[in-house]
PDB file of N, CA and C in Angstrom:
ATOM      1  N   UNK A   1     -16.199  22.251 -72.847  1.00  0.00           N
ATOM      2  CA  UNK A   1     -14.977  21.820 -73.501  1.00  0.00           C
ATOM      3  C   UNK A   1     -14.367  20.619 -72.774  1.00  0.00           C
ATOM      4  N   UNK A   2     -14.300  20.633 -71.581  1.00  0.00           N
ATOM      5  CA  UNK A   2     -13.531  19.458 -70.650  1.00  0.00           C
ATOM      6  C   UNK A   2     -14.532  18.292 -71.068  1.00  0.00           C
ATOM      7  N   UNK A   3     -15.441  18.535 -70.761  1.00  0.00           N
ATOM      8  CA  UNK A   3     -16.999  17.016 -71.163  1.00  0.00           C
ATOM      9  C   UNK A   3     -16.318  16.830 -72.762  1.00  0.00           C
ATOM     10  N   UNK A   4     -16.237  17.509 -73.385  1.00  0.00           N
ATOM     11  CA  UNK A   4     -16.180  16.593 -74.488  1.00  0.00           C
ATOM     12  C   UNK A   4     -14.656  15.668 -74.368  1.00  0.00           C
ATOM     13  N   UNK A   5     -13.597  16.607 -73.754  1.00  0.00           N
ATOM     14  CA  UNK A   5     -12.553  15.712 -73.657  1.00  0.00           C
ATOM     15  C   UNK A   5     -12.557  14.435 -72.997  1.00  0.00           C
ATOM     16  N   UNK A   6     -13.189  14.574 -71.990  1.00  0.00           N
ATOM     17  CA  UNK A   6     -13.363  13.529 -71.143  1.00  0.00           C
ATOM     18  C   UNK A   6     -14.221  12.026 -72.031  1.00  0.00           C
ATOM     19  N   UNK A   7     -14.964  13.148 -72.801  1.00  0.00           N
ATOM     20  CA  UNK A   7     -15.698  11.823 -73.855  1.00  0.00           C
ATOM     21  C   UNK A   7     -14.741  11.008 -74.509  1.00  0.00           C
ATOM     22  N   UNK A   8     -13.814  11.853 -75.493  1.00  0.00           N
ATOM     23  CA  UNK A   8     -13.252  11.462 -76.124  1.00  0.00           C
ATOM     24  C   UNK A   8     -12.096  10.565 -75.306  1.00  0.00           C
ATOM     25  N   UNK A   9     -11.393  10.938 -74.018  1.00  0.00           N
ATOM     26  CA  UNK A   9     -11.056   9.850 -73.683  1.00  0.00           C
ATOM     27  C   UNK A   9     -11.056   8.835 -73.088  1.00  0.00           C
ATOM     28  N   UNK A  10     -12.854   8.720 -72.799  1.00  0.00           N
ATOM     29  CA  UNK A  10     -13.208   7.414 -72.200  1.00  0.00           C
ATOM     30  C   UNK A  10     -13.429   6.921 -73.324  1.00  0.00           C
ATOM     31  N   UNK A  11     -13.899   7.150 -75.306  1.00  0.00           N
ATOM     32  CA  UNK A  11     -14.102   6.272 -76.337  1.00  0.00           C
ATOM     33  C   UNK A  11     -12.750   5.883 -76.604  1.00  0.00           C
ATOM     34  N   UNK A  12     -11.722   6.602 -76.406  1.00  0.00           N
ATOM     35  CA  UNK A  12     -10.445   6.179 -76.726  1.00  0.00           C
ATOM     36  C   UNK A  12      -9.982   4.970 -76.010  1.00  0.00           C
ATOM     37  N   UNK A  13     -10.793   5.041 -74.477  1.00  0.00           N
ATOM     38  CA  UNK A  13     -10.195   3.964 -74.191  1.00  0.00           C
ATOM     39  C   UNK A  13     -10.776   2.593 -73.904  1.00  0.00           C
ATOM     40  N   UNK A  14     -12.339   2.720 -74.099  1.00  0.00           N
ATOM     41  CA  UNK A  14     -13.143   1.520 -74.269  1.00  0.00           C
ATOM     42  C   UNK A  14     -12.820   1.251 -75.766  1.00  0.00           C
ATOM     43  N   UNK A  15     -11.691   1.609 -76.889  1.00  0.00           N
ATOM     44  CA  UNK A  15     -11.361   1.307 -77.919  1.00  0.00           C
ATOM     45  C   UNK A  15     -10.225   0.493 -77.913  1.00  0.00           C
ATOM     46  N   UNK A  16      -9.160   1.098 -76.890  1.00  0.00           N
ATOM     47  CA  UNK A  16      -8.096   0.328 -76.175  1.00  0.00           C
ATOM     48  C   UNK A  16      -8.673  -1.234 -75.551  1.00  0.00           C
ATOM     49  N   UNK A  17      -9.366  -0.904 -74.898  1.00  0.00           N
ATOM     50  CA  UNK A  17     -10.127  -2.338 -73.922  1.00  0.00           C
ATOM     51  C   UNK A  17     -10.507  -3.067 -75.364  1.00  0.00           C
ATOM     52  N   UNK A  18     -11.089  -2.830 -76.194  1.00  0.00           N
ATOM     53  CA  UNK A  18     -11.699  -3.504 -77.104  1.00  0.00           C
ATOM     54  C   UNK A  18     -10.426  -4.453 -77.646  1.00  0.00           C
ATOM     55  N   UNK A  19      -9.218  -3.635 -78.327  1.00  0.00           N
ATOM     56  CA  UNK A  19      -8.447  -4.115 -78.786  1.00  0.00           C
ATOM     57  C   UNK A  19      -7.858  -4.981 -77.989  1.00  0.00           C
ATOM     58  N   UNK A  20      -7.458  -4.811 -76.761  1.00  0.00           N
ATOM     59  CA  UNK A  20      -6.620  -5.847 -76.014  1.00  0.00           C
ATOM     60  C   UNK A  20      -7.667  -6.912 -75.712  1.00  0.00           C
ATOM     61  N   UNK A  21      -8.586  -6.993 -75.372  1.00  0.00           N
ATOM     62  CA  UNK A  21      -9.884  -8.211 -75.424  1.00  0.00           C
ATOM     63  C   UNK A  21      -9.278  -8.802 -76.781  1.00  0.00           C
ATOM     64  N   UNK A  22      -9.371  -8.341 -77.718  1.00  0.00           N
ATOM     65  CA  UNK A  22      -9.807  -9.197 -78.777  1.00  0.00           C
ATOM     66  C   UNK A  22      -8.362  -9.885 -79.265  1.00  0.00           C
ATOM     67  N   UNK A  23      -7.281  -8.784 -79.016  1.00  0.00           N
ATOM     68  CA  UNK A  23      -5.826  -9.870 -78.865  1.00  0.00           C
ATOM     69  C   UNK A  23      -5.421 -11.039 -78.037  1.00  0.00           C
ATOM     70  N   UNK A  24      -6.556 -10.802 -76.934  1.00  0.00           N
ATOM     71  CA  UNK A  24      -6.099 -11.811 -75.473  1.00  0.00           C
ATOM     72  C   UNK A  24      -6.772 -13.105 -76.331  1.00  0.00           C
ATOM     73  N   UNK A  25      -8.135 -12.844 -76.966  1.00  0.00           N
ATOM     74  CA  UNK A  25      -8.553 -14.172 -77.679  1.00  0.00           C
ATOM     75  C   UNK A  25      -8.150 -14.636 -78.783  1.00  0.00           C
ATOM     76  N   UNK A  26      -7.756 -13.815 -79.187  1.00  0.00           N
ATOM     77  CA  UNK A  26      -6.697 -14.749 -80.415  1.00  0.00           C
ATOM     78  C   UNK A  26      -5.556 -15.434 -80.025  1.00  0.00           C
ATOM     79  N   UNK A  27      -4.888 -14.830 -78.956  1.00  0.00           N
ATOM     80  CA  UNK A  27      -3.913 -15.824 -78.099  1.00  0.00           C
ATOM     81  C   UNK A  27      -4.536 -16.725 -77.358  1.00  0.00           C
ATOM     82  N   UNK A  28      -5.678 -16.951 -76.969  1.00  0.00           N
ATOM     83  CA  UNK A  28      -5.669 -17.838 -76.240  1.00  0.00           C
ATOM     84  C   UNK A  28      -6.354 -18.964 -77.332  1.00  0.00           C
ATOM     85  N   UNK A  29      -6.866 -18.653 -78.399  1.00  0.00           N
ATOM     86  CA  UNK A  29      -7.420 -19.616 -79.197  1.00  0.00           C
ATOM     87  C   UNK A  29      -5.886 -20.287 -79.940  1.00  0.00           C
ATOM     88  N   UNK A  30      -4.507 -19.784 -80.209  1.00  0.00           N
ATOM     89  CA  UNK A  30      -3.798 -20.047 -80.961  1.00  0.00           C
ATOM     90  C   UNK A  30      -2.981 -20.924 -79.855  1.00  0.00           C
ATOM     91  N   UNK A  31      -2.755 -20.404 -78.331  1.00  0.00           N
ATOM     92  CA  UNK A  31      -1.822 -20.905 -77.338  1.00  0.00           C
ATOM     93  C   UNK A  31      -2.702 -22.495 -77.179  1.00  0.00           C
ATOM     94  N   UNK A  32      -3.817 -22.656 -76.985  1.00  0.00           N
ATOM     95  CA  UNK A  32      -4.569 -23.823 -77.138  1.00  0.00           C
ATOM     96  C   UNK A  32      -4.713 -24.819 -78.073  1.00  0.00           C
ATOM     97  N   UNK A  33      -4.482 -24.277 -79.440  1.00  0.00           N
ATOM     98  CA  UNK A  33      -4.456 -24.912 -80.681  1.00  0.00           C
ATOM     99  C   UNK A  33      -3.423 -25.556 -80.633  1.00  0.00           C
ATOM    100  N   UNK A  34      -2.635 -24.464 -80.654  1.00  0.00           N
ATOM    101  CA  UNK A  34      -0.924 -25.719 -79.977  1.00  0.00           C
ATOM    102  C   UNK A  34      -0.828 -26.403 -79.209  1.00  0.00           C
ATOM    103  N   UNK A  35      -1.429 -26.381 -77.998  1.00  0.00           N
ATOM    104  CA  UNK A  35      -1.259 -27.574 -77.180  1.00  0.00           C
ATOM    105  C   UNK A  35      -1.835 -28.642 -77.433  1.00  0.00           C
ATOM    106  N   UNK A  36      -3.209 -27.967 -78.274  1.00  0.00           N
ATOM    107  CA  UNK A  36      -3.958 -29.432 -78.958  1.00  0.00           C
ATOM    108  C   UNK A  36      -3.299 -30.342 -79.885  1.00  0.00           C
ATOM    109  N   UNK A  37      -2.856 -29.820 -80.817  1.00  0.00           N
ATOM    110  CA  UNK A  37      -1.849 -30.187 -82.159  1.00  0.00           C
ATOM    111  C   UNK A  37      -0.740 -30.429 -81.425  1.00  0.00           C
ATOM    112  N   UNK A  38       0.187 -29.833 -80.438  1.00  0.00           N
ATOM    113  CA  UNK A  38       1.158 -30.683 -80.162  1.00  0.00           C
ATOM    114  C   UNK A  38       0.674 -31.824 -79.297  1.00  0.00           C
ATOM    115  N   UNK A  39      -0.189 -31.837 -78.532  1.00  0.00           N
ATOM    116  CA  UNK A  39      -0.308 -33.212 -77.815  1.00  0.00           C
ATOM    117  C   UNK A  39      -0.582 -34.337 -78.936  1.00  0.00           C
ATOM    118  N   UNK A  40      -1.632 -34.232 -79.976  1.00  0.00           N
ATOM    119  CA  UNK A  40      -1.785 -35.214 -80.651  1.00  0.00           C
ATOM    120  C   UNK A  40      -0.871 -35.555 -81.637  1.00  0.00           C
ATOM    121  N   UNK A  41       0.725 -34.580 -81.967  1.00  0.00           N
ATOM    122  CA  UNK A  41       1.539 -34.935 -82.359  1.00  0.00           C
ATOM    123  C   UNK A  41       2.254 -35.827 -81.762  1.00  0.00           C
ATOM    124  N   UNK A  42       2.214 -35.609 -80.453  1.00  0.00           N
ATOM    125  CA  UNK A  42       2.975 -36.509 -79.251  1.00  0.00           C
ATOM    126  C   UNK A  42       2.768 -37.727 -79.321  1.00  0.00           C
ATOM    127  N   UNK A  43       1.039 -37.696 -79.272  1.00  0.00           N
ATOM    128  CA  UNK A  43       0.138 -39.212 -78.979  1.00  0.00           C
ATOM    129  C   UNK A  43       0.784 -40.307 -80.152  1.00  0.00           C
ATOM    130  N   UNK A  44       0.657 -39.156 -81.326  1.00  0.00           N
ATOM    131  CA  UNK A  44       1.096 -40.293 -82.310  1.00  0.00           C
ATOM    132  C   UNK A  44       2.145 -40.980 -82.805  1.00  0.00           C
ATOM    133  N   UNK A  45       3.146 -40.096 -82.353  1.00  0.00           N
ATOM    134  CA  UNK A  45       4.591 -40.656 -82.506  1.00  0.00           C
ATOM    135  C   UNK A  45       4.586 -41.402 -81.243  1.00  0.00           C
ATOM    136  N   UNK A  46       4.094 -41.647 -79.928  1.00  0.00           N
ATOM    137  CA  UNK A  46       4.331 -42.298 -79.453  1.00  0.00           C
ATOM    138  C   UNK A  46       3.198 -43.696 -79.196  1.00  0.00           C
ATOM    139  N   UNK A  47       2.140 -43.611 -80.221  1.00  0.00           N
ATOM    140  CA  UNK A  47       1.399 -44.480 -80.795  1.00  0.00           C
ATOM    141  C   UNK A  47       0.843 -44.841 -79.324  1.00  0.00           C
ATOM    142  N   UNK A  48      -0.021 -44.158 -78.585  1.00  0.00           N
ATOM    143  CA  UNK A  48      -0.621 -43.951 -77.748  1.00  0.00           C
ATOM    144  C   UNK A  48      -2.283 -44.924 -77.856  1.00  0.00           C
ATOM    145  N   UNK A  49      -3.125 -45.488 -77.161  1.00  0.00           N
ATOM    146  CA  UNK A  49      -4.332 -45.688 -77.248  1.00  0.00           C
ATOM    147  C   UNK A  49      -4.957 -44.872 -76.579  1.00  0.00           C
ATOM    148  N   UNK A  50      -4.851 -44.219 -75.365  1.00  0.00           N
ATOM    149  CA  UNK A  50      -5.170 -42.955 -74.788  1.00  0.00           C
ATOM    150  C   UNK A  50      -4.649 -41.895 -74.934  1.00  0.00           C
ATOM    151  N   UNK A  51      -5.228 -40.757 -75.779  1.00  0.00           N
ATOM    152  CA  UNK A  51      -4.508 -39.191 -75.813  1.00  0.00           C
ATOM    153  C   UNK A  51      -4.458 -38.674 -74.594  1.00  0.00           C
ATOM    154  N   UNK A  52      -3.233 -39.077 -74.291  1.00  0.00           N
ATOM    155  CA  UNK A  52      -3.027 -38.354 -72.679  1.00  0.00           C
ATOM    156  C   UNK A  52      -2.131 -37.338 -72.932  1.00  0.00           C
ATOM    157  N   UNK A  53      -1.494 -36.836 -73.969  1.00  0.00           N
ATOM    158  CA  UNK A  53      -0.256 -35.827 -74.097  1.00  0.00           C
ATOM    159  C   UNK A  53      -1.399 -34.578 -74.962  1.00  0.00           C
ATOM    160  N   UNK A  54      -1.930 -35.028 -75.284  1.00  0.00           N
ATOM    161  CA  UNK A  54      -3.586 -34.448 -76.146  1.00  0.00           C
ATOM    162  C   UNK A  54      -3.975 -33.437 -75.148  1.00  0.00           C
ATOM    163  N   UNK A  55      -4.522 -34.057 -73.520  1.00  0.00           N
ATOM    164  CA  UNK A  55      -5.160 -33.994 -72.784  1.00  0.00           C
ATOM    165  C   UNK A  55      -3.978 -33.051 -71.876  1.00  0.00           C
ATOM    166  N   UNK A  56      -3.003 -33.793 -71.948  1.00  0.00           N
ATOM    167  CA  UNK A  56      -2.140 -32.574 -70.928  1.00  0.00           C
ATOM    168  C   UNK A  56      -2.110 -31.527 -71.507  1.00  0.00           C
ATOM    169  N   UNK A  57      -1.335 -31.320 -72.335  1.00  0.00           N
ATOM    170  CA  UNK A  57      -0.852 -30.288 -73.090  1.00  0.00           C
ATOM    171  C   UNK A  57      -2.544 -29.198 -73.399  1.00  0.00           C
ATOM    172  N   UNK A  58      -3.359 -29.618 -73.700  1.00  0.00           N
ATOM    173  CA  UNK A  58      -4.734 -28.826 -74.062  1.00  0.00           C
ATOM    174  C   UNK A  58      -5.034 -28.160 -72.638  1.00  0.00           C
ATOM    175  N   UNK A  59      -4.968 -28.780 -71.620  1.00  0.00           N
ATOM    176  CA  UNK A  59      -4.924 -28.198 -70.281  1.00  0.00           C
ATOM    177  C   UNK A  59      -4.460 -27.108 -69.675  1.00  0.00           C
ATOM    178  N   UNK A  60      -3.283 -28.005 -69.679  1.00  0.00           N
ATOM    179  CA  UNK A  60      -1.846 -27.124 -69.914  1.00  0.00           C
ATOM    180  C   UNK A  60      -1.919 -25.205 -70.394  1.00  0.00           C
ATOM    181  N   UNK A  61      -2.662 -25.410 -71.623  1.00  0.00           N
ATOM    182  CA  UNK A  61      -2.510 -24.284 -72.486  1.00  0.00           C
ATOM    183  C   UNK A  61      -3.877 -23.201 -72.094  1.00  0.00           C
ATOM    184  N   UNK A  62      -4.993 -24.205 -71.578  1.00  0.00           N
ATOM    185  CA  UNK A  62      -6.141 -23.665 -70.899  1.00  0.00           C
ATOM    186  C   UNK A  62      -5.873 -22.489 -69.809  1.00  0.00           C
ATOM    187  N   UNK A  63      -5.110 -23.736 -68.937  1.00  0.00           N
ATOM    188  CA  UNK A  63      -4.926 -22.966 -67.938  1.00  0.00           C
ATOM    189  C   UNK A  63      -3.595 -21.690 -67.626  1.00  0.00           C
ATOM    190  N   UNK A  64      -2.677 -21.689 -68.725  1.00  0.00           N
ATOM    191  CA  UNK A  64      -2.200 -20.377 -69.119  1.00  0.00           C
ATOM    192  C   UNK A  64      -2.936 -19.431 -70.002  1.00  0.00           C
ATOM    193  N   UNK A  65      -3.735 -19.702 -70.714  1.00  0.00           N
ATOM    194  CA  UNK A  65      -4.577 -18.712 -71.531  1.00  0.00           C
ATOM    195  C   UNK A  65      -5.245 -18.076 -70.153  1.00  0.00           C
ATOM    196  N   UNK A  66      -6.010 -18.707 -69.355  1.00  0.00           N
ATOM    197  CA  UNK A  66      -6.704 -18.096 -68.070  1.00  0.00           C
ATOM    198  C   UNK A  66      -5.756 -17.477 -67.013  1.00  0.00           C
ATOM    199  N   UNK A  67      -4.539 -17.581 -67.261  1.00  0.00           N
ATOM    200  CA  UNK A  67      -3.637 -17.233 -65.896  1.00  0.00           C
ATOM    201  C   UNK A  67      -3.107 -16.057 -66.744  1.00  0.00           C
ATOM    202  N   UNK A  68      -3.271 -15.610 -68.300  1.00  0.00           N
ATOM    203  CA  UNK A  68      -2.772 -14.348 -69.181  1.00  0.00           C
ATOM    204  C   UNK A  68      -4.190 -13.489 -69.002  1.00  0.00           C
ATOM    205  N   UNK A  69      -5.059 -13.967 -69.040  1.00  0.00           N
ATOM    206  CA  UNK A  69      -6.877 -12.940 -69.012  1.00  0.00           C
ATOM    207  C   UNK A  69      -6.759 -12.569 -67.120  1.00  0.00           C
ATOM    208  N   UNK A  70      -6.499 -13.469 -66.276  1.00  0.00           N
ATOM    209  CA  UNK A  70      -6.756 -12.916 -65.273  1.00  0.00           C
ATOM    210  C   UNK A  70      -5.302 -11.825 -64.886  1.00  0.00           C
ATOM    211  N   UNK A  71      -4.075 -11.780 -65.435  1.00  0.00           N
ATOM    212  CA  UNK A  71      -3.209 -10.992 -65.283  1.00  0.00           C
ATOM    213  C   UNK A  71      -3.345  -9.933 -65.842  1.00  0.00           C
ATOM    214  N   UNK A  72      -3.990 -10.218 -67.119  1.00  0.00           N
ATOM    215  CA  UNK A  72      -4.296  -8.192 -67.949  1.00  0.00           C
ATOM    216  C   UNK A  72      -5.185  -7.942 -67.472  1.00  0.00           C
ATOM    217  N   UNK A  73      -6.409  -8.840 -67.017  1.00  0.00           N
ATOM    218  CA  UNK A  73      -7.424  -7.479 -66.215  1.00  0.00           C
ATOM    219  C   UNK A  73      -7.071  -7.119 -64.904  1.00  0.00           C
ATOM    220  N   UNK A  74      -6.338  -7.829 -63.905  1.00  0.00           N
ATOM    221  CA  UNK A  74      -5.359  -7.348 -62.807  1.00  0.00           C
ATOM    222  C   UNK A  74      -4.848  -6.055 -63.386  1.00  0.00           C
ATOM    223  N   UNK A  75      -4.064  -5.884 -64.215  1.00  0.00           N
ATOM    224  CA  UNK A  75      -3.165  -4.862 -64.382  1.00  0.00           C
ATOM    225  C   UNK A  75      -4.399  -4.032 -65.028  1.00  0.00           C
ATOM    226  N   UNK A  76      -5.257  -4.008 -65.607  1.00  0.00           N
ATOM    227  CA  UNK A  76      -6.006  -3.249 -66.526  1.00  0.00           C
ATOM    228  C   UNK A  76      -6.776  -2.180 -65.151  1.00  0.00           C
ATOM    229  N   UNK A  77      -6.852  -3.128 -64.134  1.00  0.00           N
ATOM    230  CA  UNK A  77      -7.773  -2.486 -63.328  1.00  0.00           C
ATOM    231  C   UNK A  77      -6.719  -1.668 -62.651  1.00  0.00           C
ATOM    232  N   UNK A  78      -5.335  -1.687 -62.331  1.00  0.00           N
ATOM    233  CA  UNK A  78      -4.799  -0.940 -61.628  1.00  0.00           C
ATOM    234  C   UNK A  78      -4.175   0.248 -62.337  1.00  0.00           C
ATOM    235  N   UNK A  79      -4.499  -0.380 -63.640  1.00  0.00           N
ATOM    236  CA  UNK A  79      -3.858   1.265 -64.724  1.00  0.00           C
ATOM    237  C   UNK A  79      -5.563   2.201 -64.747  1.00  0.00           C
ATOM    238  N   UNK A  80      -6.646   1.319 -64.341  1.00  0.00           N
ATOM    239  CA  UNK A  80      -8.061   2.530 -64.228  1.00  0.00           C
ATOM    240  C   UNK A  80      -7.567   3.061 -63.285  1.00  0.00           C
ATOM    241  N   UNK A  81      -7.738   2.436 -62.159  1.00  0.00           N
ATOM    242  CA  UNK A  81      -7.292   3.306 -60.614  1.00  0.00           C
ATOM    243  C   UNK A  81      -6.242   4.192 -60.305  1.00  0.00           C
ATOM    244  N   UNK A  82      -4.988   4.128 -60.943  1.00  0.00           N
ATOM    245  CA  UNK A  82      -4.370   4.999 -61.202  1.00  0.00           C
ATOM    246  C   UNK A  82      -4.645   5.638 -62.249  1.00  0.00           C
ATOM    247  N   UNK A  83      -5.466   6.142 -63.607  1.00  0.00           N
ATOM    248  CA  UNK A  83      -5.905   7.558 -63.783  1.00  0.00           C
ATOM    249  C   UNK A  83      -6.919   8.209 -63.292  1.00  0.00           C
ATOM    250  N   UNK A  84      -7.236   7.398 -62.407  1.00  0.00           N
ATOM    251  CA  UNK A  84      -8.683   8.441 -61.591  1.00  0.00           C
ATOM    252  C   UNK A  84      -7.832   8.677 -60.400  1.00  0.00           C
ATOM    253  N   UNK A  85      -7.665   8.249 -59.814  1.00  0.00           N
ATOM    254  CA  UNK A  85      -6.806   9.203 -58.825  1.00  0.00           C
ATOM    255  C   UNK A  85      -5.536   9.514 -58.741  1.00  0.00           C
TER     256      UNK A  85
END
C-alpha cells in the first residue's frame, strides 16, 4: 500500500516539474520577444543604423529568463530536500 503511494506521489510530482518547465519556457520565450520587439521599436523611432537597443534589450531579457530558470531550480531543489528529510 505505501509503494503505491509513494508512486503516485513521485508521478504527481514529475507532473508538477513538467508543468513548471514548460511555464518557465513560455516566459522566457515571451520575456525575450519583448525585449526583441521593444528594442527594434526603440531602434526605429530613434532611426538607428545599428540595432543597439535591439541588442540590449534581447540580452537584457536573456539574461533574466536565465537568472528566473536558475532561481526555480534553486528553490525546486530545496523544496526536494526538504520532503525527503
Amino acid at each position: 500500500m505505501k509503494e503505491k503511494k509513494k508512486k503516485e506521489k513521485k508521478k504527481k510530482s514529475n507532473v508538477q516539474n513538467y508543468i513548471r518547465f514548460s511555464n518557465i519556457a513560455l516566459q522566457m520565450g515571451i520575456v525575450i520577444t519583448a525585449g526583441a520587439l521593444g528594442g527594434q521599436w526603440l531602434d526605429d523611432k530613434q532611426k538607428n543604423d545599428f540595432p543597439f537597443w535591439t541588442l540590449i534589450l534581447t540580452l537584457i531579457a536573456i539574461f533574466a529568463s536565465l537568472f528566473q530558470i536558475i532561481r526555480t531550480v534553486i528553490k525546486m531543489s530545496k523544496d526536494e530536500d526538504n520532503s525527503k528529510g
